[in-house]
Protein backbone atom coordinates (compact mmCIF):
# COMPACT_ATOMS: atom_id res chain seq x y z
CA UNK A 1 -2.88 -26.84 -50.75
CA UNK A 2 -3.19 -26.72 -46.69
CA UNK A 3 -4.89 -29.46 -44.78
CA UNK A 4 -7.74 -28.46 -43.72
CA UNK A 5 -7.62 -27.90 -39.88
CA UNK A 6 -9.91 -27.11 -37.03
CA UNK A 7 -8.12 -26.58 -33.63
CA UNK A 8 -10.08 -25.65 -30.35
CA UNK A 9 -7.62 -23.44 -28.42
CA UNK A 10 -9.70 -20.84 -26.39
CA UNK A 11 -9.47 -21.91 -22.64
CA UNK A 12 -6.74 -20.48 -21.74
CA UNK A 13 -7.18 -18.79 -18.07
CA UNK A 14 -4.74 -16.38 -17.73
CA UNK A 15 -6.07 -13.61 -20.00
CA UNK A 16 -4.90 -10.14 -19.35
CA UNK A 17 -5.64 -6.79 -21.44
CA UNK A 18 -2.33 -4.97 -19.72
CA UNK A 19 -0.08 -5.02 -22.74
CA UNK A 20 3.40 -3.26 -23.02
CA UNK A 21 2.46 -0.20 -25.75
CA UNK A 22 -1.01 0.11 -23.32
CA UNK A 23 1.68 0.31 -20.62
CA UNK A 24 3.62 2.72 -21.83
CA UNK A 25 1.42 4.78 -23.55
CA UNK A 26 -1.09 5.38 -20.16
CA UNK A 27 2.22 5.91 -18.52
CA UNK A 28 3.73 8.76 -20.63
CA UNK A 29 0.05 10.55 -20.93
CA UNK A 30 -0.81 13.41 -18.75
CA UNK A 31 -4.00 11.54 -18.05
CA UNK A 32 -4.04 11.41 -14.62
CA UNK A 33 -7.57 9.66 -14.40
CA UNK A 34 -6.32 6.85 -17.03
CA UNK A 35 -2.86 6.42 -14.71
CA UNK A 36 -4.50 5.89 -11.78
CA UNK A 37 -6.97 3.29 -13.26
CA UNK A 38 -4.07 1.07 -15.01
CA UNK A 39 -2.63 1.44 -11.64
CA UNK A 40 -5.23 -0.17 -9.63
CA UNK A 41 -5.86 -2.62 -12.60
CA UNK A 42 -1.79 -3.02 -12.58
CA UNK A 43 -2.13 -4.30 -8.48
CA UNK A 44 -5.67 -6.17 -9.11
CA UNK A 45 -4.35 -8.54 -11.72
CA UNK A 46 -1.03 -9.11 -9.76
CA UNK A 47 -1.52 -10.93 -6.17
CA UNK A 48 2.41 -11.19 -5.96
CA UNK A 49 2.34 -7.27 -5.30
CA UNK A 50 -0.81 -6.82 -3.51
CA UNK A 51 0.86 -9.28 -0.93
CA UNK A 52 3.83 -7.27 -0.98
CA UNK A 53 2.13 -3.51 -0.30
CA UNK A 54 0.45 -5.14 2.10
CA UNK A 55 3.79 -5.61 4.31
CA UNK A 56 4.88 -2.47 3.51
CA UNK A 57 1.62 -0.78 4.49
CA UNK A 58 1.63 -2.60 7.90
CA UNK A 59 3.88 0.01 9.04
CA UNK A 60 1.60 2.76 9.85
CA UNK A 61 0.14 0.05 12.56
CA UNK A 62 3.39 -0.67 14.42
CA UNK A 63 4.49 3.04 15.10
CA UNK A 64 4.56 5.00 18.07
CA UNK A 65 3.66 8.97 17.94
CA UNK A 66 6.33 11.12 19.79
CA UNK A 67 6.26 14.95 20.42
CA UNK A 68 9.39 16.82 21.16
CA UNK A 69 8.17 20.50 22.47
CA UNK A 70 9.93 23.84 20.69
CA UNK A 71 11.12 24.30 23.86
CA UNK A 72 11.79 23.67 27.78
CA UNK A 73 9.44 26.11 28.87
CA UNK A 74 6.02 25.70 30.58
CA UNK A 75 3.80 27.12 27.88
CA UNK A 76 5.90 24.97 24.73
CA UNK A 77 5.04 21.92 26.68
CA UNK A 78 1.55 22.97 26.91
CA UNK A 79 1.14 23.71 23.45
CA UNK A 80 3.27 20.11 22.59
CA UNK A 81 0.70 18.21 24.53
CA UNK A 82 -2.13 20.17 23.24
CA UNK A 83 -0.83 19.06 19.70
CA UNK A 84 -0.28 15.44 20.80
CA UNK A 85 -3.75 14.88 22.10
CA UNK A 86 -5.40 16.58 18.94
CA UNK A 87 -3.21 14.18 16.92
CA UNK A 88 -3.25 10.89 18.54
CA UNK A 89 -7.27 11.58 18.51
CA UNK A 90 -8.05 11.64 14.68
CA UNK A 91 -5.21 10.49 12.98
CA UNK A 92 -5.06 6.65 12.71
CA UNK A 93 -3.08 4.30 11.46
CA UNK A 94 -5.49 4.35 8.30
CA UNK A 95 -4.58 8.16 7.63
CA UNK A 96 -1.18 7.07 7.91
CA UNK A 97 -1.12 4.45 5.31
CA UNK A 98 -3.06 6.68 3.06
CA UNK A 99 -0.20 9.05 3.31
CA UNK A 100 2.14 6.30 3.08
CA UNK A 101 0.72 5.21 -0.18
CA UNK A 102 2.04 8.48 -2.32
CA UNK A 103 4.89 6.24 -3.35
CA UNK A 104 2.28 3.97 -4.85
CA UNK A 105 -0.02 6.16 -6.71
CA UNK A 106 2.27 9.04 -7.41
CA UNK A 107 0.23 11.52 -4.35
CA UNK A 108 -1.73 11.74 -1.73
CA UNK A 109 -4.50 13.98 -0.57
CA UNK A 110 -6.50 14.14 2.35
CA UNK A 111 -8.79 16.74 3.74
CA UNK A 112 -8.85 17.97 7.08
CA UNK A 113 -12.83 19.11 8.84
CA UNK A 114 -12.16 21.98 11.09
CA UNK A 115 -14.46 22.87 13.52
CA UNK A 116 -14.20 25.48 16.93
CA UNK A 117 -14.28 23.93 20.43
CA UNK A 118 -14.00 25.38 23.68
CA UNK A 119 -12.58 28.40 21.63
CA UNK A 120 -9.79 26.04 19.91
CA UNK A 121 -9.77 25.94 16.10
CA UNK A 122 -9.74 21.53 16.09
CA UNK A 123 -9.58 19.16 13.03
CA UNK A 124 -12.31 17.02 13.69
CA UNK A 125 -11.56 14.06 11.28
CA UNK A 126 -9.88 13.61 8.34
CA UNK A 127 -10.78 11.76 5.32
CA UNK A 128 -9.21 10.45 1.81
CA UNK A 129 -9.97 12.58 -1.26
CA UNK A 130 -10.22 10.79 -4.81
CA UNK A 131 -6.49 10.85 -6.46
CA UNK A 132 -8.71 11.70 -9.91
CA UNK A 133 -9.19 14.93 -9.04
CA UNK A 134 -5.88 16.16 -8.55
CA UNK A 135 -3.20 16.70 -11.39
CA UNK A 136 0.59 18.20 -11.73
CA UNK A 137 -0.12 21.66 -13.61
CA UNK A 138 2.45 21.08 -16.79
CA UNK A 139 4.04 24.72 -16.30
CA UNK A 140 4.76 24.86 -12.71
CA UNK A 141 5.04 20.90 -11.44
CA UNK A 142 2.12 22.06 -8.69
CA UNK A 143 -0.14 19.49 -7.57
CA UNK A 144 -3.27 20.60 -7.79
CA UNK A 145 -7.16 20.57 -8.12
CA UNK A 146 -8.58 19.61 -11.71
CA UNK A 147 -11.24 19.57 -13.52
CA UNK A 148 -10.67 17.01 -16.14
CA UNK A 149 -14.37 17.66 -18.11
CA UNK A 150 -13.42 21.29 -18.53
CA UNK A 151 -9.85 21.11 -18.59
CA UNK A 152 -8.85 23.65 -15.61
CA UNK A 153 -6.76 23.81 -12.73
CA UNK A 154 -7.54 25.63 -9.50
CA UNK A 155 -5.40 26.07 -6.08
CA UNK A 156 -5.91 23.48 -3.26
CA UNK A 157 -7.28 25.76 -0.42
CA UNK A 158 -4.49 26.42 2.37
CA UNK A 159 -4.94 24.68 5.95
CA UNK A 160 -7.41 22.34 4.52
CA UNK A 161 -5.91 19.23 3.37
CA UNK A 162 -2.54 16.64 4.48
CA UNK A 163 -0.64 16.27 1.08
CA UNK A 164 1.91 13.31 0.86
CA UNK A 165 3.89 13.57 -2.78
CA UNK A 166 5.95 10.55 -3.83
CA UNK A 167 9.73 10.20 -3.60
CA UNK A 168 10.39 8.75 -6.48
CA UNK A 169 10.71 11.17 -9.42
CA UNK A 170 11.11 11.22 -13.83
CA UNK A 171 11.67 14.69 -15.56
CA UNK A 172 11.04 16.68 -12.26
CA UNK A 173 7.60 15.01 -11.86
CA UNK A 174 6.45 12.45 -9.48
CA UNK A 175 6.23 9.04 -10.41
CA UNK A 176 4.39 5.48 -8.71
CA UNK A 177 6.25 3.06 -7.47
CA UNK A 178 4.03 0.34 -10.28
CA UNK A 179 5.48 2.71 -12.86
CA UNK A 180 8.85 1.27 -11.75
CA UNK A 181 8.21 -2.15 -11.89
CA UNK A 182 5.88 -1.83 -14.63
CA UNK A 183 8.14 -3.89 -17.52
CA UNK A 184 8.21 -6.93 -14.75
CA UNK A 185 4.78 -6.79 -14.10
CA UNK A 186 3.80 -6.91 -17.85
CA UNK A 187 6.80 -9.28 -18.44
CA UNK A 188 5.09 -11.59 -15.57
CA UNK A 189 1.57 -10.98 -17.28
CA UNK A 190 2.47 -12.77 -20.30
CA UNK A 191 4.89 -14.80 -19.12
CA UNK A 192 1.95 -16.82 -17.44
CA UNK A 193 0.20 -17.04 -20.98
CA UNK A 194 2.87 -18.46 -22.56
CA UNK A 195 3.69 -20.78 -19.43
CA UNK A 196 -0.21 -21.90 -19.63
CA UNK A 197 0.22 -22.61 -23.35
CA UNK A 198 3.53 -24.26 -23.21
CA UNK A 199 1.60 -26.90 -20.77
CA UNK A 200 -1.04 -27.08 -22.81
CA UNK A 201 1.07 -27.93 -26.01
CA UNK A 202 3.48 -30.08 -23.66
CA UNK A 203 1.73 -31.46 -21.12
CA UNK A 204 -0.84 -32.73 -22.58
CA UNK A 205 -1.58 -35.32 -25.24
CA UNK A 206 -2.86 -33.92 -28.76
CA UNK A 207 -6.30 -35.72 -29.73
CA UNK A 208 -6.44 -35.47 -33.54
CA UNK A 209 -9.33 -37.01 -35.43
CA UNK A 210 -9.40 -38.01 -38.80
CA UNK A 211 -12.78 -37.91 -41.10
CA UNK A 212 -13.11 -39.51 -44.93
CA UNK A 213 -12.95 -37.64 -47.75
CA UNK A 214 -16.43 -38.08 -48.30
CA UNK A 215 -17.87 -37.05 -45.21
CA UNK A 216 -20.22 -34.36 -44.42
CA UNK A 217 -19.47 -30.73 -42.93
CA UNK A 218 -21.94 -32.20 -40.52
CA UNK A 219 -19.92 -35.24 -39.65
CA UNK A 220 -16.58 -33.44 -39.42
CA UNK A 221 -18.19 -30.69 -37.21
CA UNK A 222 -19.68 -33.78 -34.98
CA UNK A 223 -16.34 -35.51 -34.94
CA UNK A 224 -14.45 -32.08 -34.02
CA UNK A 225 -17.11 -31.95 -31.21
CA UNK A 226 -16.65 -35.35 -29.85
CA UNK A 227 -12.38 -35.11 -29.84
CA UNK A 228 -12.66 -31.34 -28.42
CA UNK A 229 -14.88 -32.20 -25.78
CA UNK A 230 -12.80 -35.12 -23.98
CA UNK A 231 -10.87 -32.15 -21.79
CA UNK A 232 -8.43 -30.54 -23.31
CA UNK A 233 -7.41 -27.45 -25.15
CA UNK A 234 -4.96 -29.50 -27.65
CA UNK A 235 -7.46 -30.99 -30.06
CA UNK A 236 -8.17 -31.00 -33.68
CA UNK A 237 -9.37 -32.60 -36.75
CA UNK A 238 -8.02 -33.30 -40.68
CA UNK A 239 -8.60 -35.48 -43.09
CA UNK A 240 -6.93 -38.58 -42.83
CA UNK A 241 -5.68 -38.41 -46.56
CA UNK A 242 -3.18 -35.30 -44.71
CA UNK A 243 -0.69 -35.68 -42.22
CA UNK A 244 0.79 -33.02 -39.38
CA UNK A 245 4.56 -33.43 -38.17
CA UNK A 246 4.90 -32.23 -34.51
CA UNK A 247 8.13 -31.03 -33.97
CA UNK A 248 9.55 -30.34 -30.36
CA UNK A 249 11.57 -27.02 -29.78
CA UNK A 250 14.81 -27.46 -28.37
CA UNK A 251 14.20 -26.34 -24.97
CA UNK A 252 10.77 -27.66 -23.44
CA UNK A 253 11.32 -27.89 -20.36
CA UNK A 254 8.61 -25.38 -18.83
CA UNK A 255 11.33 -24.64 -15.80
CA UNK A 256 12.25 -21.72 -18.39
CA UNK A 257 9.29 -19.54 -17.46
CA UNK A 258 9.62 -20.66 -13.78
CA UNK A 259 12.36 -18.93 -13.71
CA UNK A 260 11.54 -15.90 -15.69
CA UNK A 261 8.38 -15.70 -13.45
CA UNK A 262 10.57 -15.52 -10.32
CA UNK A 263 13.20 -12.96 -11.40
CA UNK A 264 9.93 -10.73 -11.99
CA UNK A 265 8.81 -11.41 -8.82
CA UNK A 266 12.61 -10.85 -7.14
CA UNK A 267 12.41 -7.48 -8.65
CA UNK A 268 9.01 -6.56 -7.70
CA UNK A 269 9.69 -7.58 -4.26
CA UNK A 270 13.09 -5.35 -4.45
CA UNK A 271 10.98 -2.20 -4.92
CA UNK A 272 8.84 -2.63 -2.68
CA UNK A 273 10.33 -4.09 0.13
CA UNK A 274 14.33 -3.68 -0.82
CA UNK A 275 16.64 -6.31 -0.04
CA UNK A 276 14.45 -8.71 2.67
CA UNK A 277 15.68 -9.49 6.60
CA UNK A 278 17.90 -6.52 6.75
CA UNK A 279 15.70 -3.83 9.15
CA UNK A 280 17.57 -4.58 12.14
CA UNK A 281 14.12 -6.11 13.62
CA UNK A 282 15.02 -9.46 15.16
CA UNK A 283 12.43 -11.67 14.01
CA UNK A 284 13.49 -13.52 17.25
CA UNK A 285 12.74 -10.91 19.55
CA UNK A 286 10.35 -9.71 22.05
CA UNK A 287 9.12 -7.58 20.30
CA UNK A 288 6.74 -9.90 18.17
CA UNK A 289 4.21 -7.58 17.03
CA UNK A 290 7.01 -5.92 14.27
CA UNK A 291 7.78 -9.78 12.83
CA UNK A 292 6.13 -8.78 9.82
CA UNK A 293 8.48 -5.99 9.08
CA UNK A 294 11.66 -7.84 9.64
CA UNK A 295 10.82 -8.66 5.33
CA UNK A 296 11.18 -4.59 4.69
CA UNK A 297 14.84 -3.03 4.60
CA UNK A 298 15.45 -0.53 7.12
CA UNK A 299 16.24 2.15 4.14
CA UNK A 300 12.62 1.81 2.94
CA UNK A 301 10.88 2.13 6.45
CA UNK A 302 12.98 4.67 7.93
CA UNK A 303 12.06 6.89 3.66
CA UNK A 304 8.20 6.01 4.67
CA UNK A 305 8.21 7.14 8.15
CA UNK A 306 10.16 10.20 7.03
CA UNK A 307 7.38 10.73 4.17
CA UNK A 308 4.70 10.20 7.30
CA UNK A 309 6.42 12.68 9.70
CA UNK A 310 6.63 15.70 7.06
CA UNK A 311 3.30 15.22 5.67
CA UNK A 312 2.21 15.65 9.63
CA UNK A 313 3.82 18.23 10.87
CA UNK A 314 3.75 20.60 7.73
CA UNK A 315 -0.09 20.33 6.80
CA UNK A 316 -1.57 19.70 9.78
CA UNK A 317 0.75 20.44 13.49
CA UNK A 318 1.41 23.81 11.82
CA UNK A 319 -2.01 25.35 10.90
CA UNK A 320 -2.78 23.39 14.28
CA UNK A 321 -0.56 26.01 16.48
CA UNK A 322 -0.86 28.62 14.01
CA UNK A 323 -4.86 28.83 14.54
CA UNK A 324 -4.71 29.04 18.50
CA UNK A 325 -1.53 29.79 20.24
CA UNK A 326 1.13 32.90 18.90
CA UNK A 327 4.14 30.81 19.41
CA UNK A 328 7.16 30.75 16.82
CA UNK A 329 8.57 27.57 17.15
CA UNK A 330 6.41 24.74 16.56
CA UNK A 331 6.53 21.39 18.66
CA UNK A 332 7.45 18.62 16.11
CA UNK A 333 5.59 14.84 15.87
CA UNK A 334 7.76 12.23 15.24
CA UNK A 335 6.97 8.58 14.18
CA UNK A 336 8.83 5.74 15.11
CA UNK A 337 9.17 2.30 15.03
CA UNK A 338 10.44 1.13 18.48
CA UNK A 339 12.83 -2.35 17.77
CA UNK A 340 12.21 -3.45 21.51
CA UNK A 341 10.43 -3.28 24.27
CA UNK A 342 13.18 -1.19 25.68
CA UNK A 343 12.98 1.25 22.75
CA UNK A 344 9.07 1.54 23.54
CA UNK A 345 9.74 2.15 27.21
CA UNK A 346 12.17 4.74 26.33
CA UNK A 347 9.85 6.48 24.01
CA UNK A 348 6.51 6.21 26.10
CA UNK A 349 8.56 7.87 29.67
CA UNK A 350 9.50 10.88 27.20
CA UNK A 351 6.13 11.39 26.63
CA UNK A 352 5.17 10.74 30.42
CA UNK A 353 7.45 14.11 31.49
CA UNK A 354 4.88 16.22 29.18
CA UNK A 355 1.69 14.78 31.07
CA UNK A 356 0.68 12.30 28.21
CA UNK A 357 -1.27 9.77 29.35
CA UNK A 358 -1.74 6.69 28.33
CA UNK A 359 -4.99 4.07 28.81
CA UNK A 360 -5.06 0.75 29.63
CA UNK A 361 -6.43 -0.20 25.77
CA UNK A 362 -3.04 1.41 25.05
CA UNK A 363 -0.58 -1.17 27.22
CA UNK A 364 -2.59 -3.64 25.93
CA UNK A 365 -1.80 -3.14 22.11
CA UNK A 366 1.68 -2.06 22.24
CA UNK A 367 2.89 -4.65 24.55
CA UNK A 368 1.13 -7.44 24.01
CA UNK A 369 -0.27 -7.69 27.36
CA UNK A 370 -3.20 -9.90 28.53
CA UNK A 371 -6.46 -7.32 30.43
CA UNK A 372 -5.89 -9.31 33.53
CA UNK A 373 -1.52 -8.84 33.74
CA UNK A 374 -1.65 -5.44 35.14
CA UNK A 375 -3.96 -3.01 36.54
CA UNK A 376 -3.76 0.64 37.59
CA UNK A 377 -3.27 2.13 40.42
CA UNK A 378 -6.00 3.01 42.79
CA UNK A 379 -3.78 6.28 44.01
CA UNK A 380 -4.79 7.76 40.15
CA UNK A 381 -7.36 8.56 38.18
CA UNK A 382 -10.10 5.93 35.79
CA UNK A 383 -9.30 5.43 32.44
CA UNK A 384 -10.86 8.34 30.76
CA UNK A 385 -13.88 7.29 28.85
CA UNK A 386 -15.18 9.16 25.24
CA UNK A 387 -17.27 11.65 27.06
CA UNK A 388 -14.89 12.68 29.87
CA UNK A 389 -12.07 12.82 27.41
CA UNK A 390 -13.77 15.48 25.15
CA UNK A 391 -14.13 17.50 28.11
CA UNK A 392 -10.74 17.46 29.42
CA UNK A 393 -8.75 17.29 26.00
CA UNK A 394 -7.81 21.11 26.37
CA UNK A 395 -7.30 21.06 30.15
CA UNK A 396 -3.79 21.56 31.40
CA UNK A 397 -1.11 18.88 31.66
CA UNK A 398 -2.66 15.20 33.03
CA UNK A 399 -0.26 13.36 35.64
CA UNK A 400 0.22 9.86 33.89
CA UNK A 401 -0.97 6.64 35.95
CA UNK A 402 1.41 4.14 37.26
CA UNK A 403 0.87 0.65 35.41
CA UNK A 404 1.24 -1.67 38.59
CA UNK A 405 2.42 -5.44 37.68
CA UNK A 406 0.24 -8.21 39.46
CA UNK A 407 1.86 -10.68 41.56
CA UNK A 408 1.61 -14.17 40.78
């Protein structure tokens, strides 16, 4: 006959619903609505790779835009800074992350607000659309608009939306980066369970109370009460005519799902970032502002800003020219990630021989200048404020001002 035993075991705090066949089976479904949910409950429940996508997403806020026009001619250069000032005006560095985040969530889609100006067709903003509403038709791979409550597909409109798709790829179809790393993330998941019950078991001292044969249900329950309630999990009651043996595995030392924890982590971290230090950023330079992204390999930025670029110049700096000027080469944006100052310099004259220019705000940010280290030169024109920027942003070429150094 078994003892009769009452154990108090329900305060353990790392509970998680994310088990593997949930995993696998959201994973391997067609349920687009259901993928994108475990993958936002996939990066809520893990901290380890929300602080990793966060220095991966920082890159969007360290890159420089660059135009290079189709051509040497007067009226390519016209249209390239035409197409430079419409971008650098609505699309920030949080429409670049979103498009950067296709490798997380399988795709991107953002829509673009046309509107005419001063006889120009201009995007006026663009905003994030829901990733629900969009699915991979099953017979031709197309992402595309669906309706999930009546089951039907329709063709995103052309011109009106930036689509980023991700790079990584199963069966011809787009995957997540979290679908990758899912098995270490789940792995990790349960790995803390265990870990909290192994300390539980073996860190702590059992409390076992023992009750007569003759007392009450009332008594034992009291007595369960009293031993459970002194502050731990590992506590329970018998009779004291039974006995328990506790018998201690082989291996308790609890450094065992340490380390399981941390080759998880090492292989999250290896997705997302790829091997660390190896960008070419000196962490030591002048640059300081790109610090941060000395922890991302070079490989992974230079596949992002590539994913950034495309998205650009196909859905948006093409219907851009298309829509006002009859030229047949298009200009082409560029992103980049300067490693220097000098790279910067380089980048921002190129853009000075078109007639960009550039505002104070914008010295300020990229070089990590103090308001009061430079000012401009009286011989050119104010900063251009809001209003007087609307009304010039179709004007011909702008001479750039000369950023004069104060003398100490």
């Amino acid at each position: 006959m078994l003892p009769n035993i009452k154990i108090k075991n329900n305060r353990l705090s790392a509970i998680t619903d994310i088990t593997p066949d949930y995993v696998e089976e959201i994973f391997n479904s067609f349920n687009n609505i259901a993928i994108q949910s475990l993958i936002e409950q996939i990066i809520s429940d893990d901290p380890d790779i929300i602080g990793l996508m966060q220095k991966r997403l920082s890159l969007p806020y360290y890159l420089v835009t660059s135009i290079t026009p189709a051509s040497d001619s007067n009226s390519d250069k016209n249209i390239a800074k035409f197409v430079y000032d419409v971008i650098t005006d609505i699309v920030s560095s949080e429409v670049l992350t979103n498009i950067q985040k296709a490798n997380f969530f399988r795709f991107s889609v953002l829509q673009l607000h046309w509107e005419i100006n001063s006889g120009k067709y201009i995007p006026t903003h663009i905003s994030n659309l829901p990733r629900t509403s969009f699915e991979f038709h099953p017979d031709s791979d197309e992402l595309m608009i669906y309706d999930a409550d009546n089951e039907k597909f329709s063709e995103i409109p052309e011109n009106s939306s930036v689509i980023a798709i991700s790079k990584f790829t199963k069966k011809n179809l787009p995957i997540s980066l979290i679908r990758i790393i899912r098995k270490f993330t789940v792995i990790k998941l349960f790995s803390i369970l265990d870990w909290s019950a192994f300390n539980e078991i073996y860190g702590m001292p059992l409390r076992l109370g023992k009750y007569s044969e003759n007392s009450s249900e009332e008594d034992i329950n009291n007595l369960y009460d009293a031993v459970s309630n002194l502050g731990s999990d590992a506590a329970a009651v018998i009779s004291d005519k039974d006995s328990i043996d506790f018998i201690s595995p082989k291996n308790d030392n609890p450094l065992t799902y340490e380390k399981l924890y941390q080759t998880c982590k090492n292989a999250q971290s290896t997705a997302i970032l790829g091997n660390s230090n190896i960008s070419g950023i000196d962490k030591n330079g002048s640059y300081a502002a790109l610090k941060i992204l000395s922890q991302v390999s070079e490989d992974i930025i230079l596949s992002d800003i590539t994913l950034i670029s495309e998205a650009i110049n196909k859905y948006l700096v093409t219907p851009l020219v298309k829509f006002n000027f009859s030229a047949e080469k298009l200009p082409k944006v560029e992103y980049k990630l300067p490693k220097s100052y000098k790279d910067l310099l380089e980048i921002d004259k190129k853009l000075s021989e078109l007639g960009i220019k550039f505002n104070k705000d914008y010295f300020i940010r990229k070089y990590d200048l103090n308001c009061d280290d430079f000012e401009l030169s009286p011989n050119e024109p104010k900063i251009q404020t809001p209003d007087t920027k609307k009304k010039t942003q179709n004007s011909s070429i702008a001479k750039p001002f000369i950023c004069k150094t104060k003398k100490k």
